[in-house]
PDB file of N, CA and C in Angstrom:
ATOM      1  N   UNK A   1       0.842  -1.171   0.000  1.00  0.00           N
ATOM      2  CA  UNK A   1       0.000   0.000   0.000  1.00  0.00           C
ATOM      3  C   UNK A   1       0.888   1.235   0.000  1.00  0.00           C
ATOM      4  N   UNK A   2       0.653   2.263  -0.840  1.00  0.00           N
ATOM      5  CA  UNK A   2       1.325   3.389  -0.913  1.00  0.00           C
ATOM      6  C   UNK A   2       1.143   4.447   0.409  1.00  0.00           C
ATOM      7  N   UNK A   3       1.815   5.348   0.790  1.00  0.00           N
ATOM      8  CA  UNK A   3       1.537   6.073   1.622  1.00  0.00           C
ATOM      9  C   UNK A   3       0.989   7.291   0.764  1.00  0.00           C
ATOM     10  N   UNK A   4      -0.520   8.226   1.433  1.00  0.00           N
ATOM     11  CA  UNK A   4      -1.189   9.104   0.760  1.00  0.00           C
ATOM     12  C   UNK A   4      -2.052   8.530   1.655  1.00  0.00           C
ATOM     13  N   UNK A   5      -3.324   9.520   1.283  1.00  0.00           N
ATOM     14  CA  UNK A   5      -4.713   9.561   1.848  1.00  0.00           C
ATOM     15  C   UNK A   5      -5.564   8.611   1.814  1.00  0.00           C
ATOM     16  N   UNK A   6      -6.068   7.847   3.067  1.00  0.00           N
ATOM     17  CA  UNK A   6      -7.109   6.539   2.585  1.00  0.00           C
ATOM     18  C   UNK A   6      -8.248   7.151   1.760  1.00  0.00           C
ATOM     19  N   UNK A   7      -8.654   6.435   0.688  1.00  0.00           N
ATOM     20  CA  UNK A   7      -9.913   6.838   0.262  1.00  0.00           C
ATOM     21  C   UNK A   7     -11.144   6.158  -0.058  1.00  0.00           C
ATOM     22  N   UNK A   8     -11.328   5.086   0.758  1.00  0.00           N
ATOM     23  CA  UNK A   8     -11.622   3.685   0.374  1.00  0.00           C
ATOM     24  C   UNK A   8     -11.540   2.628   1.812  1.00  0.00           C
ATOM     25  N   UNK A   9     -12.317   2.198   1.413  1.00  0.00           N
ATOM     26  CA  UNK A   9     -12.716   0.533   2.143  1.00  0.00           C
ATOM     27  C   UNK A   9     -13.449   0.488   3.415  1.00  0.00           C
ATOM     28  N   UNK A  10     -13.874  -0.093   3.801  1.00  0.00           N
ATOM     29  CA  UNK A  10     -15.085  -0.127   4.799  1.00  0.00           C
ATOM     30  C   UNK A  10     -14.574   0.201   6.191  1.00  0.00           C
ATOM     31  N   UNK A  11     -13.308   0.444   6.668  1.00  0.00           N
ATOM     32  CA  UNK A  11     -12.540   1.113   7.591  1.00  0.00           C
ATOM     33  C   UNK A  11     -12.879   2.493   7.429  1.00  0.00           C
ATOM     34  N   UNK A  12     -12.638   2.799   6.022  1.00  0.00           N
ATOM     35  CA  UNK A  12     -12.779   4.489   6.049  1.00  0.00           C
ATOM     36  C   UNK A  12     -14.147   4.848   6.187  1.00  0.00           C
ATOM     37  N   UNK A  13     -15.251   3.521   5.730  1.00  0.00           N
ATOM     38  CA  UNK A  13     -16.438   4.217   5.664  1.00  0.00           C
ATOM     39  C   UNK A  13     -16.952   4.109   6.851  1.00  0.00           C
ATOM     40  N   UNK A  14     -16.887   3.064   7.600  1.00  0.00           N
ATOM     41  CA  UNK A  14     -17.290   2.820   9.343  1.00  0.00           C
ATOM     42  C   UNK A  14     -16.476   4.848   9.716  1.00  0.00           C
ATOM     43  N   UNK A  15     -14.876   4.838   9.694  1.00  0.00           N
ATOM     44  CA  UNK A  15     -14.781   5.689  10.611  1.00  0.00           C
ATOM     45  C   UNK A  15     -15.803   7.571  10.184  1.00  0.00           C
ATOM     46  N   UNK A  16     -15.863   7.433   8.329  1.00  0.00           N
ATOM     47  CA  UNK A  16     -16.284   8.452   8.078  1.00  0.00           C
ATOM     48  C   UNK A  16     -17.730   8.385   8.498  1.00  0.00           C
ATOM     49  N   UNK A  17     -18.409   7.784   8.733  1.00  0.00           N
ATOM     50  CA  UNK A  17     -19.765   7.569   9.172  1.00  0.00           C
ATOM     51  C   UNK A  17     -20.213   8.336  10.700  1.00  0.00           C
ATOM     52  N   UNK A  18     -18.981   7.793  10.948  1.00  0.00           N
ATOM     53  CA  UNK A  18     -19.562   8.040  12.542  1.00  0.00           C
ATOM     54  C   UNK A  18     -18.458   8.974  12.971  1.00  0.00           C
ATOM     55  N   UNK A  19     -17.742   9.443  12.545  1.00  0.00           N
ATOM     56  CA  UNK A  19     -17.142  11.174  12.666  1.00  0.00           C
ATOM     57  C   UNK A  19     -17.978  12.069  12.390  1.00  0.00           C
ATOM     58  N   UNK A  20     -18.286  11.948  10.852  1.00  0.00           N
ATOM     59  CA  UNK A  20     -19.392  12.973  10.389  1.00  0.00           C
ATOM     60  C   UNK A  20     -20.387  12.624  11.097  1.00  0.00           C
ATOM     61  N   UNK A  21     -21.028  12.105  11.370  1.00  0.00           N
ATOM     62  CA  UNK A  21     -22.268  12.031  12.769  1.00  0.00           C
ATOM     63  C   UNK A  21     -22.092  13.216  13.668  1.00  0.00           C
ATOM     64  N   UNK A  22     -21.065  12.545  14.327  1.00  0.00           N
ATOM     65  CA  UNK A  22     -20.341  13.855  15.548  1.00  0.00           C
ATOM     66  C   UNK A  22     -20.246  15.184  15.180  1.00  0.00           C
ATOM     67  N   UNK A  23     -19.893  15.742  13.962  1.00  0.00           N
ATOM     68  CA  UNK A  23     -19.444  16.730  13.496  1.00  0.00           C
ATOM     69  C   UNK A  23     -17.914  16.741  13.623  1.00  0.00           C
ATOM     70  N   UNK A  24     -17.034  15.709  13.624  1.00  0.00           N
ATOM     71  CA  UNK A  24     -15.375  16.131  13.846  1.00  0.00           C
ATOM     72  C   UNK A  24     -15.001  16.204  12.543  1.00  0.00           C
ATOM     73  N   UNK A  25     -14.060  17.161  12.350  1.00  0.00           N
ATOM     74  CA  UNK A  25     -13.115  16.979  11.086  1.00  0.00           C
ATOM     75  C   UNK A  25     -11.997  16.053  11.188  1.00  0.00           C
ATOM     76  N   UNK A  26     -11.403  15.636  10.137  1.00  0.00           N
ATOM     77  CA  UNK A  26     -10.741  14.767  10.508  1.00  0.00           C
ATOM     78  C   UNK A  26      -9.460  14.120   9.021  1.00  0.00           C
ATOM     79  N   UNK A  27      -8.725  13.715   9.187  1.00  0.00           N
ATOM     80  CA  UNK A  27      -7.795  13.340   7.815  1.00  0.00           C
ATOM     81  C   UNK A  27      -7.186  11.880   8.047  1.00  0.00           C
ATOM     82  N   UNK A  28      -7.364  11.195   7.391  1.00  0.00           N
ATOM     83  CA  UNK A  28      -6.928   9.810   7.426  1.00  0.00           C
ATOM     84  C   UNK A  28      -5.610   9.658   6.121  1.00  0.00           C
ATOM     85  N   UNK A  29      -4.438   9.034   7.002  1.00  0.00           N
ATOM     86  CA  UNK A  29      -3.703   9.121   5.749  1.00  0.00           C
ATOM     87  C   UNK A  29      -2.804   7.440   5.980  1.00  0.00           C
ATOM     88  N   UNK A  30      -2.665   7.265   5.217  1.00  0.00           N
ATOM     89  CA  UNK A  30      -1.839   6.093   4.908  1.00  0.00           C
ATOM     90  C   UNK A  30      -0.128   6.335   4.925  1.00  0.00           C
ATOM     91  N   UNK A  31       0.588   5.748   6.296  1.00  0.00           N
ATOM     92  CA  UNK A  31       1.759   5.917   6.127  1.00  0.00           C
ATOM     93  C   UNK A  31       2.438   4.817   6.573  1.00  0.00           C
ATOM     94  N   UNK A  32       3.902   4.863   7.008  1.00  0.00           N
ATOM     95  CA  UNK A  32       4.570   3.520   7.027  1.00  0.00           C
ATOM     96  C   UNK A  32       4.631   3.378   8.759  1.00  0.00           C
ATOM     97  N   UNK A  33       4.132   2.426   9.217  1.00  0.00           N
ATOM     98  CA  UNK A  33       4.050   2.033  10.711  1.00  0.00           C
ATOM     99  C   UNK A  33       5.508   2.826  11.579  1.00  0.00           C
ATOM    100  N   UNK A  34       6.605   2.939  11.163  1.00  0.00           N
ATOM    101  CA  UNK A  34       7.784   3.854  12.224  1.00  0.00           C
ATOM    102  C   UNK A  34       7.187   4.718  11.941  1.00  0.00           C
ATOM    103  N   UNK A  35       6.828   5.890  10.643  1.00  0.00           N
ATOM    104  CA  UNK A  35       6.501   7.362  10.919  1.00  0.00           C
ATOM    105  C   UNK A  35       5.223   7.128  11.696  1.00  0.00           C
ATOM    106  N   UNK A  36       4.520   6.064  11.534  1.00  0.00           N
ATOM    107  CA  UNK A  36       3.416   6.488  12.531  1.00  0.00           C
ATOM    108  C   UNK A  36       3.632   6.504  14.014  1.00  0.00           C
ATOM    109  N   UNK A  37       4.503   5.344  14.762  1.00  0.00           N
ATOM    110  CA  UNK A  37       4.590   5.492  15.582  1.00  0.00           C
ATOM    111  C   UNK A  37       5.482   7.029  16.399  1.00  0.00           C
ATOM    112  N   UNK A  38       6.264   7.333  15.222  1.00  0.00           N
ATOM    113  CA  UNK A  38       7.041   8.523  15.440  1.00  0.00           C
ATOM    114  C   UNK A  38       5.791   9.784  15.579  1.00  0.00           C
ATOM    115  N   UNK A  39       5.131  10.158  14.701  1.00  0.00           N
ATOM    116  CA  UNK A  39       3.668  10.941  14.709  1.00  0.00           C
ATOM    117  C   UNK A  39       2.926  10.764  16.292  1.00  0.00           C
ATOM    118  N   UNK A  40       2.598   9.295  16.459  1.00  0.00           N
ATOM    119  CA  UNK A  40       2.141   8.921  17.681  1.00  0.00           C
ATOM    120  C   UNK A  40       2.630   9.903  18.854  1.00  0.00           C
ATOM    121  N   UNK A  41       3.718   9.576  19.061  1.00  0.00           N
ATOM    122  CA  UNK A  41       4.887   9.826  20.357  1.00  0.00           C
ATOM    123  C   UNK A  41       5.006  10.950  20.044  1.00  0.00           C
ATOM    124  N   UNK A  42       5.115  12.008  18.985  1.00  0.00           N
ATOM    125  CA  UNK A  42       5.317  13.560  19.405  1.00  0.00           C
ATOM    126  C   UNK A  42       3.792  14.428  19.085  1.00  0.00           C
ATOM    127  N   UNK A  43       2.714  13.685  19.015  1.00  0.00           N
ATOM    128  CA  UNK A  43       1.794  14.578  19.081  1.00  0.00           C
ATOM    129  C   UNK A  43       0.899  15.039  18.085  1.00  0.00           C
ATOM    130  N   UNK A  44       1.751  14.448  16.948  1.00  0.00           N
ATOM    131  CA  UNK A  44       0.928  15.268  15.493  1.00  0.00           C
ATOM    132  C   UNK A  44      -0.336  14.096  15.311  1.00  0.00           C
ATOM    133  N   UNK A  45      -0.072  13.127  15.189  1.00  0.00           N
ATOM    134  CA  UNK A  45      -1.449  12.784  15.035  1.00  0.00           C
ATOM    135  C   UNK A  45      -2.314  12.226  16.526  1.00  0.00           C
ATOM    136  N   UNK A  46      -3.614  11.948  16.694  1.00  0.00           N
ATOM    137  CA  UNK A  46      -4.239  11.657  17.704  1.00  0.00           C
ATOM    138  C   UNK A  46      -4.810  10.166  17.851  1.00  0.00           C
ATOM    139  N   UNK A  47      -4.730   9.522  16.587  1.00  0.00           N
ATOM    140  CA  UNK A  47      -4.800   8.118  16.564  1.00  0.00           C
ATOM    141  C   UNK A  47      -4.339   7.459  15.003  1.00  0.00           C
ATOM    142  N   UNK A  48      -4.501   6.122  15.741  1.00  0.00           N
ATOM    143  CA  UNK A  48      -4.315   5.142  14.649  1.00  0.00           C
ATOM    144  C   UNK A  48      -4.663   3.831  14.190  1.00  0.00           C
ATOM    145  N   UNK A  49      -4.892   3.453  13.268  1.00  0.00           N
ATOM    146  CA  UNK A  49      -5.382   1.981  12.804  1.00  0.00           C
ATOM    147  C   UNK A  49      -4.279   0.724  12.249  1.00  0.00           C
ATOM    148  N   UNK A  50      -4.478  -0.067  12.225  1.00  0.00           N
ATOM    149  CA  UNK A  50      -3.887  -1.308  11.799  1.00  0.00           C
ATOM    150  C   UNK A  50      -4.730  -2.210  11.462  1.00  0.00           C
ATOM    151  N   UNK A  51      -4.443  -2.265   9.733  1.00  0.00           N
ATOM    152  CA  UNK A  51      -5.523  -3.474   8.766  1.00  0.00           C
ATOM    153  C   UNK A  51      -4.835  -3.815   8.503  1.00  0.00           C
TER     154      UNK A  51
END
């Protein structure tokens, strides 16, 4: 899987479903598990998935 923006699959649509419910904005992006955990640990992003 490339790193870029999810745009697709029933992960994105479960989470876009029920964000937009809430009203949160929100950006889902596809990257390589160290930058994520690196993202994790200093703050920039607020969560994460594993499919």
């Amino acid at each position: 899987m490339e790193t870029g923006i999810a745009t697709g699959g029933i992960e994105v649509e479960i989470i876009d479903m029920i964000l937009n419910k809430l009203n949160i904005k929100y950006k889902i992006e596809i990257i390589p598990w160290a930058k994520c955990e690196f993202v994790l640990n200093a703050g920039t992003f607020d969560a994460s998935l594993k499919v």
